[in-house]
Protein backbone atom coordinates (compact mmCIF):
# COMPACT_ATOMS: atom_id res chain seq x y z
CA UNK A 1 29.49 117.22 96.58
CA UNK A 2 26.19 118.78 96.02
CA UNK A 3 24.98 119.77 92.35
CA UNK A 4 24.76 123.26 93.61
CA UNK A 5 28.49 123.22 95.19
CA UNK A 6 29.76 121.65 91.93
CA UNK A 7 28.12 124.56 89.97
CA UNK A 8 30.11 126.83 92.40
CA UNK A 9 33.05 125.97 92.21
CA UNK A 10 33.14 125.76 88.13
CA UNK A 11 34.60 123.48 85.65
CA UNK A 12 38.35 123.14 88.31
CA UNK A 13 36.39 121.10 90.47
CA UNK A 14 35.17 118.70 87.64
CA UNK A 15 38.97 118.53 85.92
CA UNK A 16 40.46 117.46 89.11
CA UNK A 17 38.19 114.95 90.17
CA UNK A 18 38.52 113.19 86.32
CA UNK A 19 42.12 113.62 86.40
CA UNK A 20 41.98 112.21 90.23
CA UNK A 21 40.51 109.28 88.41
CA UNK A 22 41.97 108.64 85.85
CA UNK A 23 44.95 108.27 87.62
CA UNK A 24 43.36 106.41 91.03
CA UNK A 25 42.48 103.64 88.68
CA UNK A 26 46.10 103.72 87.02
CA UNK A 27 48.27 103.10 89.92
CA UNK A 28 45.65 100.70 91.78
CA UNK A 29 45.90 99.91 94.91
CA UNK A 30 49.08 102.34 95.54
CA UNK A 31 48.00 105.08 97.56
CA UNK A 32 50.85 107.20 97.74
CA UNK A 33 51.07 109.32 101.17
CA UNK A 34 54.25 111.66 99.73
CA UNK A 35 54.10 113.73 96.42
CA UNK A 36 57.56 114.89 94.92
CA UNK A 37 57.95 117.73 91.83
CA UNK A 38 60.89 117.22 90.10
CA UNK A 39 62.54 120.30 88.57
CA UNK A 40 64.20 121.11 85.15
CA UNK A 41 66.87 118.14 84.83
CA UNK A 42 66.39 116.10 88.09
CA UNK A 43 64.24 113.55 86.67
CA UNK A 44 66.67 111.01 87.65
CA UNK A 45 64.73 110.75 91.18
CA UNK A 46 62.13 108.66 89.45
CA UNK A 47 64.76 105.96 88.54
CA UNK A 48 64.79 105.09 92.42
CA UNK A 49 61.34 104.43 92.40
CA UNK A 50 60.51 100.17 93.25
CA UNK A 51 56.87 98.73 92.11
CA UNK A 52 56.55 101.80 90.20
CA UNK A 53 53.78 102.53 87.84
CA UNK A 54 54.45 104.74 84.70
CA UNK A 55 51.17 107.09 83.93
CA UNK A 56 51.95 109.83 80.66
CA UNK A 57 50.33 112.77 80.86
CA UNK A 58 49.29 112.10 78.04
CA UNK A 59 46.04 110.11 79.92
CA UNK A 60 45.35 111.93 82.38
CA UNK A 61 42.44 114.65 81.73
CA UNK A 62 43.53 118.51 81.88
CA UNK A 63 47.49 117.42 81.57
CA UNK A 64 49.12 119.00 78.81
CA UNK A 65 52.40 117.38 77.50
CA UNK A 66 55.52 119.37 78.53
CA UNK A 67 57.60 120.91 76.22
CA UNK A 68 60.76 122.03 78.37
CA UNK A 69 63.87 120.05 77.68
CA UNK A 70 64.42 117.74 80.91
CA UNK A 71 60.87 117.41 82.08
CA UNK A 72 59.83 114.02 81.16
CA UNK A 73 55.90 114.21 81.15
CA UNK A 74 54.41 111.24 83.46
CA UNK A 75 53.82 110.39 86.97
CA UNK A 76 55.64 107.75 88.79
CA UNK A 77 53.67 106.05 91.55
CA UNK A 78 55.42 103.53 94.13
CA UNK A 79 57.82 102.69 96.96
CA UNK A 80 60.41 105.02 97.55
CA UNK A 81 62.95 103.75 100.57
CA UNK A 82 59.82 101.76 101.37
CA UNK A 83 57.27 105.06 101.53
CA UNK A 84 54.29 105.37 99.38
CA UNK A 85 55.46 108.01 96.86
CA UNK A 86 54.09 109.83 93.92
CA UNK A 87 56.58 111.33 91.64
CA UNK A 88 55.63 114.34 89.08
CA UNK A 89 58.55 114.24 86.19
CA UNK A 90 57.80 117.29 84.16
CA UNK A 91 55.85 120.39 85.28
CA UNK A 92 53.44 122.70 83.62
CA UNK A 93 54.84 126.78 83.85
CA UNK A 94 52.97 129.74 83.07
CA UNK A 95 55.50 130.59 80.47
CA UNK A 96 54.37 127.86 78.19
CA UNK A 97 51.60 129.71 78.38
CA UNK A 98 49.29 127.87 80.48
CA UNK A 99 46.86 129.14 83.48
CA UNK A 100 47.42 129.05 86.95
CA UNK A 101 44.25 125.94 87.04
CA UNK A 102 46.49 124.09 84.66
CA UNK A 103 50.05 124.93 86.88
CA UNK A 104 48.43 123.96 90.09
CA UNK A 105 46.49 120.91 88.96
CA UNK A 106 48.96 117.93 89.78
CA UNK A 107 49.43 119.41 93.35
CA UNK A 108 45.54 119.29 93.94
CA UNK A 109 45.35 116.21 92.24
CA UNK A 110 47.73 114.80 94.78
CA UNK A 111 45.52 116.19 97.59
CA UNK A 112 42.60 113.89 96.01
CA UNK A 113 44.79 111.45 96.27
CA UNK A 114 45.39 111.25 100.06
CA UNK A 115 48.87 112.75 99.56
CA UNK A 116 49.59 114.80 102.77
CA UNK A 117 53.46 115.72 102.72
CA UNK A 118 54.60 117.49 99.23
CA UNK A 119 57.72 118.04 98.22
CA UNK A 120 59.16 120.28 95.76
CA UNK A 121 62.10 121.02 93.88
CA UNK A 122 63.30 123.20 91.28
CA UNK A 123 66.38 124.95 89.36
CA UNK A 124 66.99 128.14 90.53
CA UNK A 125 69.33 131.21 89.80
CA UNK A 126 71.40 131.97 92.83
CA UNK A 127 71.16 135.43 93.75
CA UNK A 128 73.17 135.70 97.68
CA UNK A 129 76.81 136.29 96.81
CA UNK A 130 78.00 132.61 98.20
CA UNK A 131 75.73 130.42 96.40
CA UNK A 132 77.73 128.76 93.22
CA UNK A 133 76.15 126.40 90.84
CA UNK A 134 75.77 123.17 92.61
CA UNK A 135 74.39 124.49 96.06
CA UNK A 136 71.37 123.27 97.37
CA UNK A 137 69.26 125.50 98.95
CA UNK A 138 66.05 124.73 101.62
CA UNK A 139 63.29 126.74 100.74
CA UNK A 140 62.04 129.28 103.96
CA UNK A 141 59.83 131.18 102.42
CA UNK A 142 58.69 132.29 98.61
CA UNK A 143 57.83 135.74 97.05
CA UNK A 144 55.52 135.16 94.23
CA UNK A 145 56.22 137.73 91.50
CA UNK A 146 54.41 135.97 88.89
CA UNK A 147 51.04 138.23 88.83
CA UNK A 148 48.95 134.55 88.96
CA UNK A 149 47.43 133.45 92.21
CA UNK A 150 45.66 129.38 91.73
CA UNK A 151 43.01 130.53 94.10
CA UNK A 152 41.26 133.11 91.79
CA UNK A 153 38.04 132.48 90.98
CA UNK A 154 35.89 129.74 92.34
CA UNK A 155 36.95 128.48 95.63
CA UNK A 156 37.17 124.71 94.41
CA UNK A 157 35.94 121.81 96.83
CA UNK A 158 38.51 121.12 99.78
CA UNK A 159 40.45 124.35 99.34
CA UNK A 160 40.43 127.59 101.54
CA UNK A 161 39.40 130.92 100.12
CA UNK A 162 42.17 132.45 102.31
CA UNK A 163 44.92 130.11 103.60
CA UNK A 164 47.38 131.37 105.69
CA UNK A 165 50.69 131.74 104.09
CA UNK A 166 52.96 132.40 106.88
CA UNK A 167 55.07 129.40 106.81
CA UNK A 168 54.52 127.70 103.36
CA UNK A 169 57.06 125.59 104.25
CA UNK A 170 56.81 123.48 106.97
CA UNK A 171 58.82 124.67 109.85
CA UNK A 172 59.33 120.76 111.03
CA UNK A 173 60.19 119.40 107.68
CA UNK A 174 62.33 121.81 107.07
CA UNK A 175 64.28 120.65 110.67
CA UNK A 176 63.76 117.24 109.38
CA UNK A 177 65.46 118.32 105.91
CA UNK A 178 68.76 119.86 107.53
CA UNK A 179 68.79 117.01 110.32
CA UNK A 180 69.01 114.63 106.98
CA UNK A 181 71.98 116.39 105.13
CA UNK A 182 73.95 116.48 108.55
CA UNK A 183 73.64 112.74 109.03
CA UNK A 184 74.29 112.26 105.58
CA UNK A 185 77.32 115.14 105.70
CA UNK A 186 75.56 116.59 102.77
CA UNK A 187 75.92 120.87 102.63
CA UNK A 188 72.21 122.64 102.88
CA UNK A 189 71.67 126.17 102.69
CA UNK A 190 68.38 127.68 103.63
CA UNK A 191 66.94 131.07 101.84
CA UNK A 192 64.04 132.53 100.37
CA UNK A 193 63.15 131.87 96.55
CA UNK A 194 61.54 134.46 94.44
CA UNK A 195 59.00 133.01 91.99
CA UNK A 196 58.91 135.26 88.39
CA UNK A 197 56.76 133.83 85.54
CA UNK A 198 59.86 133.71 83.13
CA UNK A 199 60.56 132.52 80.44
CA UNK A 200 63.59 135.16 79.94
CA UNK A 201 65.93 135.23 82.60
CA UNK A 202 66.13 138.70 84.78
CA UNK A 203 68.01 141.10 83.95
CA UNK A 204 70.38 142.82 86.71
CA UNK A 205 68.18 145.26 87.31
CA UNK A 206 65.61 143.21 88.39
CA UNK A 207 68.58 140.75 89.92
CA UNK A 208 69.23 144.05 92.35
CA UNK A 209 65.65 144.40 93.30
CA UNK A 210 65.10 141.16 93.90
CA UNK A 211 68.36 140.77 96.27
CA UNK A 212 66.79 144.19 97.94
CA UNK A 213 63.43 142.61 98.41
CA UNK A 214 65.10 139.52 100.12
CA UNK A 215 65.48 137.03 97.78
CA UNK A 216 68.26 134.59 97.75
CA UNK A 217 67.37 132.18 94.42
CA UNK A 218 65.18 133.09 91.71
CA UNK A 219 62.81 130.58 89.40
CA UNK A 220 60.02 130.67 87.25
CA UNK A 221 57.78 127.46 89.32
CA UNK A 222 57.41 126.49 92.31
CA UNK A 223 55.20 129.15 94.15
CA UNK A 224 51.68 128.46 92.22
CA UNK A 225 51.98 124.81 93.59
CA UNK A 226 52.93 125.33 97.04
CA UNK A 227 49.75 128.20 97.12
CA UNK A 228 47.48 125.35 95.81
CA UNK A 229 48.65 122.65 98.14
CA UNK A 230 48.49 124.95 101.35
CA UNK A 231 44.74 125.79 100.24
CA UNK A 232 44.27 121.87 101.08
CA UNK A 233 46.46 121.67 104.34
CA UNK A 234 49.36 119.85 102.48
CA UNK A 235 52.66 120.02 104.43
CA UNK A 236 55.43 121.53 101.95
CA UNK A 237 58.84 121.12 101.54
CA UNK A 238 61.03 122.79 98.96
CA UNK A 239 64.78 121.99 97.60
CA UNK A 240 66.33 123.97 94.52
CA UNK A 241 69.30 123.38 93.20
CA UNK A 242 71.59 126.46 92.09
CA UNK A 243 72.17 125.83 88.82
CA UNK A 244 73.14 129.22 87.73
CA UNK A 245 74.45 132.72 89.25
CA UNK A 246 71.86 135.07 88.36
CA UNK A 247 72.25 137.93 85.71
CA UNK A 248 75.22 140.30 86.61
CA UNK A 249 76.64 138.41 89.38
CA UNK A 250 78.75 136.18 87.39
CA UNK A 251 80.56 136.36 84.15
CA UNK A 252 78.57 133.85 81.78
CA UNK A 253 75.90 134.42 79.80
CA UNK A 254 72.79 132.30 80.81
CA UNK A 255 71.33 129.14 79.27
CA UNK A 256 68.90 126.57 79.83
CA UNK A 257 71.75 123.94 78.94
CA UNK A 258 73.71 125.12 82.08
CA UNK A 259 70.90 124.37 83.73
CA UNK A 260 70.74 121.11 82.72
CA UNK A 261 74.28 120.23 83.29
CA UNK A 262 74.73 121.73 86.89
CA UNK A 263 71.30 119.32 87.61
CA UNK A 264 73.04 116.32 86.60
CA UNK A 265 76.66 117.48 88.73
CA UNK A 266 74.07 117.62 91.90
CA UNK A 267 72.46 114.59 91.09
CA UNK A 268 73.84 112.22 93.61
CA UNK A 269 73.48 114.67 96.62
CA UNK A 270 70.04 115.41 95.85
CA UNK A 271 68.75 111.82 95.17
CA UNK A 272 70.59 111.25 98.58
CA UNK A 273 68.98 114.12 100.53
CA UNK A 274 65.46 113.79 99.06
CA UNK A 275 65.15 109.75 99.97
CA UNK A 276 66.67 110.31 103.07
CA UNK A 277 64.02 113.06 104.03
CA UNK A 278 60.94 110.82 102.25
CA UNK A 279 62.26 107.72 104.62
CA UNK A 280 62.25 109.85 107.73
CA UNK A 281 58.67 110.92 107.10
């Protein structure tokens, strides 16, 4: 990159390639070809990890440490089923108060790295009237409500200006996903998530609109990093778990430690569905 390209695209471009690094020189000589997010509570995935090398956040430039109960705060690099995998335990939400750049900056990290296939998961609040805590539900399609877009400002190195956002979720991963759970008898329903910047859960107002706008599971992450990793022409894939009915449609009152629990209920399903999907790729 030229000095006059760097100076374009601001001080993003400069925290991803140190944090690209940092971490290149950590994990030596992995080179991880998948990238997986793990959501609130389903840091278990990393346990399945082989040959895996342990990097805190904690040295990596422009990572914060996570303060949300149930994201751990490292990255796990190594064989997963035999597939080069990086895996992010602990993510960084706007409601913590941090910026989009921040949010977005392990997915583009990942893109540094060579990593071509992302995939995502995430707690979410079931808003369609059949999902119960426990279902998992294939992400279609997202509608970001959180007011923060990654790719404001200065269009960073390897990134479009204007990616096209008409199937964030890769049609043929997502076939691959539900062939998966067949084989492996494993129940997968498919909707559209609705990404709010949080932290307090909606109320049913907003529950209403969003089932009127088309949403079937609500979150407050998920969206920022899929925008980031399309700007670089990384294939996404997203899983949430229901961990929750969402405000009015059920009868409890709603709690992060429900969220928690209902992750760990789920946990051998998803651990089966997401290494079945990363050894298929």
């Amino acid at each position: 990159m030229t000095a006059g390209a760097a100076d374009r695209a601001g001080p993003g471009a400069d925290l991803v390639g140190s944090a690209a690094e940092a971490v290149r020189a950590a994990i030596a000589p992995r080179r991880p070809r998948v990238a997986v997010v793990l959501g609130s509570g389903l840091g278990f995935l990393g346990e399945h990890v082989e040959d895996a090398v342990r990097v805190p956040y904690a040295v990596i430039p422009g990572f914060p440490q996570t303060t949300v109960v149930g994201h751990a705060g490292e990255l796990i690099a190594g064989l997963l089923d035999g597939t080069p995998v990086i895996v992010q335990s602990g993510r960084f939400h706007l409601y913590e108060g941090h910026e989009p750049l921040t949010a977005a900056l392990p997915a583009r990290l990942f893109g540094e790295l060579g990593v071509r296939v992302l995939v995502v998961t995430n707690a979410a609040g079931g808003i369609r009237r059949t999902f119960r805590p426990g279902t998992l539900m294939l992400i279609a399609d997202h509608i970001n409500l959180t007011g923060r877009n990654p790719l404001t400002g200065a269009v960073l190195p390897g990134e479009e200006r204007f990616p096209d956002m008409s199937d964030p979720y890769d049609r043929e991963l997502r076939e691959l996903a539900r062939k998966v759970a067949a084989e492996r008898g494993i129940a997968l329903d498919e909707g559209v998530y609705a990404g709010l910047l949080g932290p307090s859960y909606e109320t049913r107002a907003e529950i209403e609109m969003l089932k009127r706008a088309g949403a079937d599971a609500v979150g407050m992450s998920t969206v920022v990093e899929v925008i980031a990793a399309r700007s670089r022409g990384i294939r996404c894939l997203g899983i949430s778990t229901i961990t929750n009915v969402a405000a009015g449609l059920g009868a409890q009152t709603l709690s992060h430690q429900e969220v928690l629990e209902t992750a760990e209920r789920v946990r051998s399903r998803l651990t089966a569905l997401v290494r079945g999907i990363v050894q298929a790729l």
